[in-house]
Protein backbone atom coordinates (compact mmCIF):
# COMPACT_ATOMS: atom_id res chain seq x y z
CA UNK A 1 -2.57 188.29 -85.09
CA UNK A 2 -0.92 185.69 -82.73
CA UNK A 3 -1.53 182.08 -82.63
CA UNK A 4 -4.90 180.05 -83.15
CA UNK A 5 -6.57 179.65 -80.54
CA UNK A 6 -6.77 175.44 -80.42
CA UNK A 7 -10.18 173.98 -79.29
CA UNK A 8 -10.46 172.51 -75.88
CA UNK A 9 -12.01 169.17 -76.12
CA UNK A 10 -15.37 168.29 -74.42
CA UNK A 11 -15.29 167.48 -70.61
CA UNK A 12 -16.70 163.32 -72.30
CA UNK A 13 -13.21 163.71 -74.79
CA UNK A 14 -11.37 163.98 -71.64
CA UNK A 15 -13.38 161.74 -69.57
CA UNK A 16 -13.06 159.24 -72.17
CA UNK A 17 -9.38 160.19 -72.60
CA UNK A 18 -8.34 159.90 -69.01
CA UNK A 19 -10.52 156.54 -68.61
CA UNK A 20 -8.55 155.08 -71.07
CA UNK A 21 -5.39 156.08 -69.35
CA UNK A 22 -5.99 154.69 -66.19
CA UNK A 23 -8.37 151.72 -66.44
CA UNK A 24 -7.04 148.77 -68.71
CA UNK A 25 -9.34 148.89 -72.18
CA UNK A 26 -10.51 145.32 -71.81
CA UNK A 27 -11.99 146.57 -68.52
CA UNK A 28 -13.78 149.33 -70.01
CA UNK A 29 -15.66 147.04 -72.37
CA UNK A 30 -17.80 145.49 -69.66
CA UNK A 31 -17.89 148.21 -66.77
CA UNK A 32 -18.34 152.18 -66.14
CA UNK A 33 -16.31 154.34 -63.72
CA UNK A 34 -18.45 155.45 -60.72
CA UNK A 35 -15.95 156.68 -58.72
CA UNK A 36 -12.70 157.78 -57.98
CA UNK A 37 -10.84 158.94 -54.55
CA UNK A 38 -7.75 159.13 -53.02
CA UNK A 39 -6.84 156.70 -49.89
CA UNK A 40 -4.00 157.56 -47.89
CA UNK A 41 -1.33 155.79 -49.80
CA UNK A 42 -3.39 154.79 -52.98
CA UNK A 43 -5.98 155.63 -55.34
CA UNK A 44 -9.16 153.84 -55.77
CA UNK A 45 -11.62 153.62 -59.36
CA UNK A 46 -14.75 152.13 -58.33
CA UNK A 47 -15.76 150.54 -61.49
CA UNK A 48 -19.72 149.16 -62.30
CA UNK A 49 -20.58 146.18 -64.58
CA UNK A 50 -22.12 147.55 -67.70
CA UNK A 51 -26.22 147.37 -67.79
CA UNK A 52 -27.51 144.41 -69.41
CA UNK A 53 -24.66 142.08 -69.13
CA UNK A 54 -26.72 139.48 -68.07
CA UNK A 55 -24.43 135.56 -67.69
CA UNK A 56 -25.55 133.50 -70.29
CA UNK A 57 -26.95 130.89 -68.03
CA UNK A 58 -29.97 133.18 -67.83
CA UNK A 59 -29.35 135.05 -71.51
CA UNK A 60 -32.90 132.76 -72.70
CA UNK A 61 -35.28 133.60 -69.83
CA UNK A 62 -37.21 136.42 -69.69
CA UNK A 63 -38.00 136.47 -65.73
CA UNK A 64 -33.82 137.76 -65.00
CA UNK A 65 -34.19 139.99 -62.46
CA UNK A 66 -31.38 142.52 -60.82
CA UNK A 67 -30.30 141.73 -57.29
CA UNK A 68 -27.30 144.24 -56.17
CA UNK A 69 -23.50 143.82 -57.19
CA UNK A 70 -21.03 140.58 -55.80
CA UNK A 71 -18.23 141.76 -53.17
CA UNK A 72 -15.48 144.10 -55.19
CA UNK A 73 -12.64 142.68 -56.76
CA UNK A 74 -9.60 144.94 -55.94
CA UNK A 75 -6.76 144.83 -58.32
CA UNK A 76 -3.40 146.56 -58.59
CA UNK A 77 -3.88 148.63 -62.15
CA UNK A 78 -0.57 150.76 -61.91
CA UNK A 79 0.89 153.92 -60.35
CA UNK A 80 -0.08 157.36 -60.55
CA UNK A 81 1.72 160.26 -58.68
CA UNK A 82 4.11 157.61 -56.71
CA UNK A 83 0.94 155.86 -55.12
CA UNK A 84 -0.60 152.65 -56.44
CA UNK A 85 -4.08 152.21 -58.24
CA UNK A 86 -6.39 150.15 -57.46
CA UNK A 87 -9.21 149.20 -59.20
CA UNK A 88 -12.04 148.31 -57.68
CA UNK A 89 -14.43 146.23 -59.49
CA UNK A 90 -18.38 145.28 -58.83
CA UNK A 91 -19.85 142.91 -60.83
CA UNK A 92 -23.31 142.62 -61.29
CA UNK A 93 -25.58 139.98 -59.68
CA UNK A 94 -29.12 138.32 -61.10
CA UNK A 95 -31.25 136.18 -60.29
CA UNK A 96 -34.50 134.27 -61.80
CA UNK A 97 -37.62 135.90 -60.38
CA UNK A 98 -39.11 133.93 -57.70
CA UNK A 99 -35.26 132.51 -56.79
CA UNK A 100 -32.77 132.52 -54.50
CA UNK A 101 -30.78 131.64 -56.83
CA UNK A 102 -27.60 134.13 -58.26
CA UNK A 103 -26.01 134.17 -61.09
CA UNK A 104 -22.97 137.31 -62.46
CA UNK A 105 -20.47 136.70 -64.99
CA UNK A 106 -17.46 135.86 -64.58
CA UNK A 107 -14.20 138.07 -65.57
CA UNK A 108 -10.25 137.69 -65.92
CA UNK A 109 -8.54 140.36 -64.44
CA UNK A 110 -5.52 139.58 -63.22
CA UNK A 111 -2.52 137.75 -63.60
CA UNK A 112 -2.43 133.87 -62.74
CA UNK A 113 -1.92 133.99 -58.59
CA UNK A 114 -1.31 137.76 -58.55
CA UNK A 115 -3.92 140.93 -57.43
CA UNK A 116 -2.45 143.11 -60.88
CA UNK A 117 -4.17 143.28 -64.16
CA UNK A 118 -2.18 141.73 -66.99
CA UNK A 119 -0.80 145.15 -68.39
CA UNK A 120 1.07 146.14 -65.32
CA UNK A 121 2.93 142.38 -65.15
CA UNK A 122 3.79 142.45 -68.47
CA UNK A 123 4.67 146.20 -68.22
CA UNK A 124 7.03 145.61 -65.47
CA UNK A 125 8.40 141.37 -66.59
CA UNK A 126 10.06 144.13 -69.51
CA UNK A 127 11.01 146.37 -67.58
CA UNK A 128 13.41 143.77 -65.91
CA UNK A 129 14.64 142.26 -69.02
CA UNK A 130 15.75 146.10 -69.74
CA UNK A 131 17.49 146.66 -66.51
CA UNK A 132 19.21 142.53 -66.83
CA UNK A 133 20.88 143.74 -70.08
């Protein structure tokens, strides 16, 4: 007799599960985790720009080529285990064969004139009105 055993979800489930948890959902439309470690003080998720998300100066042409990843864009996502998260975030880069020319699309991830994504600033803006009342 006893209990049922319950099921353990798959090692994706939980990947997909814990993704979800830490990386803000309108992130995870347009990049992969590669990468997470520790820092010191913070955390770091090296994210990837999805595979074919080619800008749609170039969407027409057939002679797009793939030419490496722009610098990172780090962002504050929130706070895990009393250290900070940061995301950090590689976009893509292209170029037309035969060009110097490069092109990657362009992404809103933060709040207006602050490194956090939108979540944790709206997160925390009620947070204070809690604490004012």
């Amino acid at each position: 007799m006893g209990r049922k055993k319950l099921p353990r979800p798959s090692v994706d489930e939980l990947y997909e599960t814990i993704s979800k948890m830490l990386v803000p959902a309108f992130i995870l439309e347009n990049f992969d985790i590669y990468g997470a470690r520790e820092s010191g003080a913070s955390w770091v998720i090296e994210l990837r720009e999805k595979e074919g998300r080619i800008p749609v100066l170039l969407s027409e042409r057939s002679d797009v080529v793939f030419d490496g990843y722009c610098n990172p864009i780090e962002t504050l996502s929130h706070s895990f285990v009393c250290k900070p998260v940061y995301l950090k975030i590689y976009r893509r880069r292209y170029k037309k064969s035969n060009s110097d020319e490069h092109f990657s699309n362009e992404y809103d991830f933060t709040l207006n004139g602050l490194k956090m994504v939108p979540e944790l600033g709206i997160f925390l803006k009620e947070e204070d009105r809690k604490l004012s009342y």
